[in-house]
C-alpha atoms as a PDB file:
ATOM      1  CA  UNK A   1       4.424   4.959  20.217  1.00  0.00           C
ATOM      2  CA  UNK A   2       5.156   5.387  16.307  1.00  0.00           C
ATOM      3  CA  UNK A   3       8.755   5.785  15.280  1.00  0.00           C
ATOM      4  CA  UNK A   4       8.972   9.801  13.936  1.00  0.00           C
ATOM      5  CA  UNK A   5      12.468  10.432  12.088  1.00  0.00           C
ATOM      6  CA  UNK A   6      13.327  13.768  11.420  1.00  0.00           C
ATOM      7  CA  UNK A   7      16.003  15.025   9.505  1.00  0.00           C
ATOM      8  CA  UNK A   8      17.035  18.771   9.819  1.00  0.00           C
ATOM      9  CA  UNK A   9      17.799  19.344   6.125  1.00  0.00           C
ATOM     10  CA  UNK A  10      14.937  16.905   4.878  1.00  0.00           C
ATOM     11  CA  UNK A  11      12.830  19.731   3.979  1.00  0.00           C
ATOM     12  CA  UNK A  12      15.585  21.229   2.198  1.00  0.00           C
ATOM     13  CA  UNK A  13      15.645  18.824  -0.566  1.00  0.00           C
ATOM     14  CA  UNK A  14      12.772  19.219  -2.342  1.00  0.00           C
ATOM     15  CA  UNK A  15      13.518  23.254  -2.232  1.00  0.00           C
ATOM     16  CA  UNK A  16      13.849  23.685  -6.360  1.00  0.00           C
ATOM     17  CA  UNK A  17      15.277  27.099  -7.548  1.00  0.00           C
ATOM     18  CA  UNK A  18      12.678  28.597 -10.036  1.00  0.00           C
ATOM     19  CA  UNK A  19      14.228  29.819 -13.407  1.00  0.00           C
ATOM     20  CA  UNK A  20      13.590  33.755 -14.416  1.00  0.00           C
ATOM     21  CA  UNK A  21      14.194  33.376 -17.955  1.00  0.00           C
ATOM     22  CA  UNK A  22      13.218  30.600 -20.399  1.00  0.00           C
ATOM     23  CA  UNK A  23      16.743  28.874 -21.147  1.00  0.00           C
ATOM     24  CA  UNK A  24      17.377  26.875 -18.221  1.00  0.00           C
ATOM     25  CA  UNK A  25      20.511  27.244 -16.329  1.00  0.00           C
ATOM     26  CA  UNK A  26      22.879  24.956 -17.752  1.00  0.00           C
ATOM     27  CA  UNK A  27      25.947  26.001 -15.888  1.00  0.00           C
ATOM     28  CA  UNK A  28      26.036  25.725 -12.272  1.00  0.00           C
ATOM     29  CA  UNK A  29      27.822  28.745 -12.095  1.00  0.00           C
ATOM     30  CA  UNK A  30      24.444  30.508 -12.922  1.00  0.00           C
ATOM     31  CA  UNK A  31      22.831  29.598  -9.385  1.00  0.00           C
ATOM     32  CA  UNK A  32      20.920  32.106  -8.175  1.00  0.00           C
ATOM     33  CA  UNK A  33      21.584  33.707  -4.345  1.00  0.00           C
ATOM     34  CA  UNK A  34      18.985  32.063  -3.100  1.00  0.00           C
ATOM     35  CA  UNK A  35      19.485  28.933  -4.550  1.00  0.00           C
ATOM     36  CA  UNK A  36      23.372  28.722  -3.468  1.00  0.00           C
ATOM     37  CA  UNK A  37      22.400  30.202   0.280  1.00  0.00           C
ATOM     38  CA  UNK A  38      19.668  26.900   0.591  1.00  0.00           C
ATOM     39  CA  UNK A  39      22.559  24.781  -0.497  1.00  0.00           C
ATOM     40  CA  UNK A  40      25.096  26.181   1.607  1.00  0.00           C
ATOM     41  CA  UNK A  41      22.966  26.152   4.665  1.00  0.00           C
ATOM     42  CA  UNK A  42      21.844  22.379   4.084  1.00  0.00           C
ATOM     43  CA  UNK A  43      25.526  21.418   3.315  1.00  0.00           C
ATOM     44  CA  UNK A  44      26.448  23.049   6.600  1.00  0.00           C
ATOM     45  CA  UNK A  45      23.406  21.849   8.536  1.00  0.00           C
ATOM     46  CA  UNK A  46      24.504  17.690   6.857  1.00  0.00           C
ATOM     47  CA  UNK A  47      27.989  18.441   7.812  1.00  0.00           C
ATOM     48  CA  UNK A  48      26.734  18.907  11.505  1.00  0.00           C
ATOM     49  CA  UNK A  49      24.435  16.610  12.053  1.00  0.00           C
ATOM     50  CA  UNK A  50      27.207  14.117  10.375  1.00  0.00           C
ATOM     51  CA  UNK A  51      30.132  15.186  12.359  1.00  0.00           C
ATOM     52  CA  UNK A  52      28.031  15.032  14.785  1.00  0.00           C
ATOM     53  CA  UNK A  53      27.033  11.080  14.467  1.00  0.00           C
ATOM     54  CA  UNK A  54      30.705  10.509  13.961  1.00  0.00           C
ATOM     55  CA  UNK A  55      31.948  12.032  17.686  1.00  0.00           C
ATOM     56  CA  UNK A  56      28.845  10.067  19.308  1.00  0.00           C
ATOM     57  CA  UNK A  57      29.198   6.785  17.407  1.00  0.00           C
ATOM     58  CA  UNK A  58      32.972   6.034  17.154  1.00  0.00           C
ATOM     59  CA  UNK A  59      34.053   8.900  19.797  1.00  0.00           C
ATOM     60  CA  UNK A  60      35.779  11.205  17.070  1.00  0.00           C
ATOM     61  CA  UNK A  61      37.673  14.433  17.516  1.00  0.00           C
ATOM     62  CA  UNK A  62      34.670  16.567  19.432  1.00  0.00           C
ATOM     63  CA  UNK A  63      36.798  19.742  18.294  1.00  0.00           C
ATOM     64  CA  UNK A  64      35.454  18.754  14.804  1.00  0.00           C
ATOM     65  CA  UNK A  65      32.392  18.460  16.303  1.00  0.00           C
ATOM     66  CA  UNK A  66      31.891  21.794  17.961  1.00  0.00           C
ATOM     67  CA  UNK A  67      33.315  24.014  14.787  1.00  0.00           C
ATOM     68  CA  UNK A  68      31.088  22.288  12.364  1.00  0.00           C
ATOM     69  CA  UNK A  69      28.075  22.808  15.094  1.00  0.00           C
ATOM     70  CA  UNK A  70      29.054  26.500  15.255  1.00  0.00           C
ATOM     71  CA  UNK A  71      29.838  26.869  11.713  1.00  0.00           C
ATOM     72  CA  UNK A  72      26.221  25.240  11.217  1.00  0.00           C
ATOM     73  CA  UNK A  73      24.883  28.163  13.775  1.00  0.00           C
ATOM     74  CA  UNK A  74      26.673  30.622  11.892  1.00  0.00           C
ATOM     75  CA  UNK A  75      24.488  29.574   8.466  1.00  0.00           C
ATOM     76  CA  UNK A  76      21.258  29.118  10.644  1.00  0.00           C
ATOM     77  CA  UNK A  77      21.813  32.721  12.334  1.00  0.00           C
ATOM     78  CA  UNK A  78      22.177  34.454   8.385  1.00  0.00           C
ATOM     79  CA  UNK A  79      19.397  32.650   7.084  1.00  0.00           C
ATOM     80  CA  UNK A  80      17.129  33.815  10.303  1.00  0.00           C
ATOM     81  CA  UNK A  81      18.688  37.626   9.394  1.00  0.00           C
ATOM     82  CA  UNK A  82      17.618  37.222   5.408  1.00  0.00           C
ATOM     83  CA  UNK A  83      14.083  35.889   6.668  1.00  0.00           C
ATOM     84  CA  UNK A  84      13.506  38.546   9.209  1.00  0.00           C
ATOM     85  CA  UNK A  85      14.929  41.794   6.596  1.00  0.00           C
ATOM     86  CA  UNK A  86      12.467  39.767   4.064  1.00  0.00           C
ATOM     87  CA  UNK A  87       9.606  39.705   6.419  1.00  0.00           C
ATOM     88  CA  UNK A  88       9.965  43.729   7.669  1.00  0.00           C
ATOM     89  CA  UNK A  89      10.370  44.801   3.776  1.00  0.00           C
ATOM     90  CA  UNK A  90       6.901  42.892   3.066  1.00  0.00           C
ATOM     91  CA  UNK A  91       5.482  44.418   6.138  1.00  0.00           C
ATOM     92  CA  UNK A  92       6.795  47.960   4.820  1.00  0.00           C
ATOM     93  CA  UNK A  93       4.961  47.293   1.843  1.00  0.00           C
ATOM     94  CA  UNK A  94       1.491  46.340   3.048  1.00  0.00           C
ATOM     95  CA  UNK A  95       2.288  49.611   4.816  1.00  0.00           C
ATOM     96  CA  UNK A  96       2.235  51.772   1.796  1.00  0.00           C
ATOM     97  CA  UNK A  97      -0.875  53.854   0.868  1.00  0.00           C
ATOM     98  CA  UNK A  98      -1.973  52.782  -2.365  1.00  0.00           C
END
């Protein structure tokens, strides 16, 4: 049997925000929304998984553990709502008679 790692935020890494205009965005105050939502939900999802390590390695506090796993569910449960309010407004458009 190979050895598979998987990392929950892996993916989330190579996720570049694309730039609208041709100055690139200098200041990081000019994220876009979708570009500070992916690094909100992988800095929740890292602080998980790494609280996480921490309570089952060296027996920290597991209260730490369970807020940062809810907070974590929390981010996942938004970014599931965006997706699915994406999704129907696509669908409402491939509904439209052209």
């Amino acid at each position: 049997m190979s050895n598979v790692s998987f990392s929950a935020y892996a993916a989330l890494g190579s996720v570049k925000p694309t730039q609208v205009s041709d100055k690139p965005a200098t200041n990081p105050a000019e994220k876009s929304g979708v570009a500070e939502g992916f690094s909100t939900f992988k800095a929740a999802l890292q602080e998980a998984e790494q609280t996480a390590m921490q309570t089952a390695v060296s027996g920290a506090d597991p209260h730490a553990m369970v807020e940062a796993l809810a907070q974590a569910e929390l981010v996942l449960d938004a970014a599931v709502t965006v997706r699915d309010k994406v999704v129907e407004a696509y669908q409402e458009l491939l509904r439209m008679p052209v």
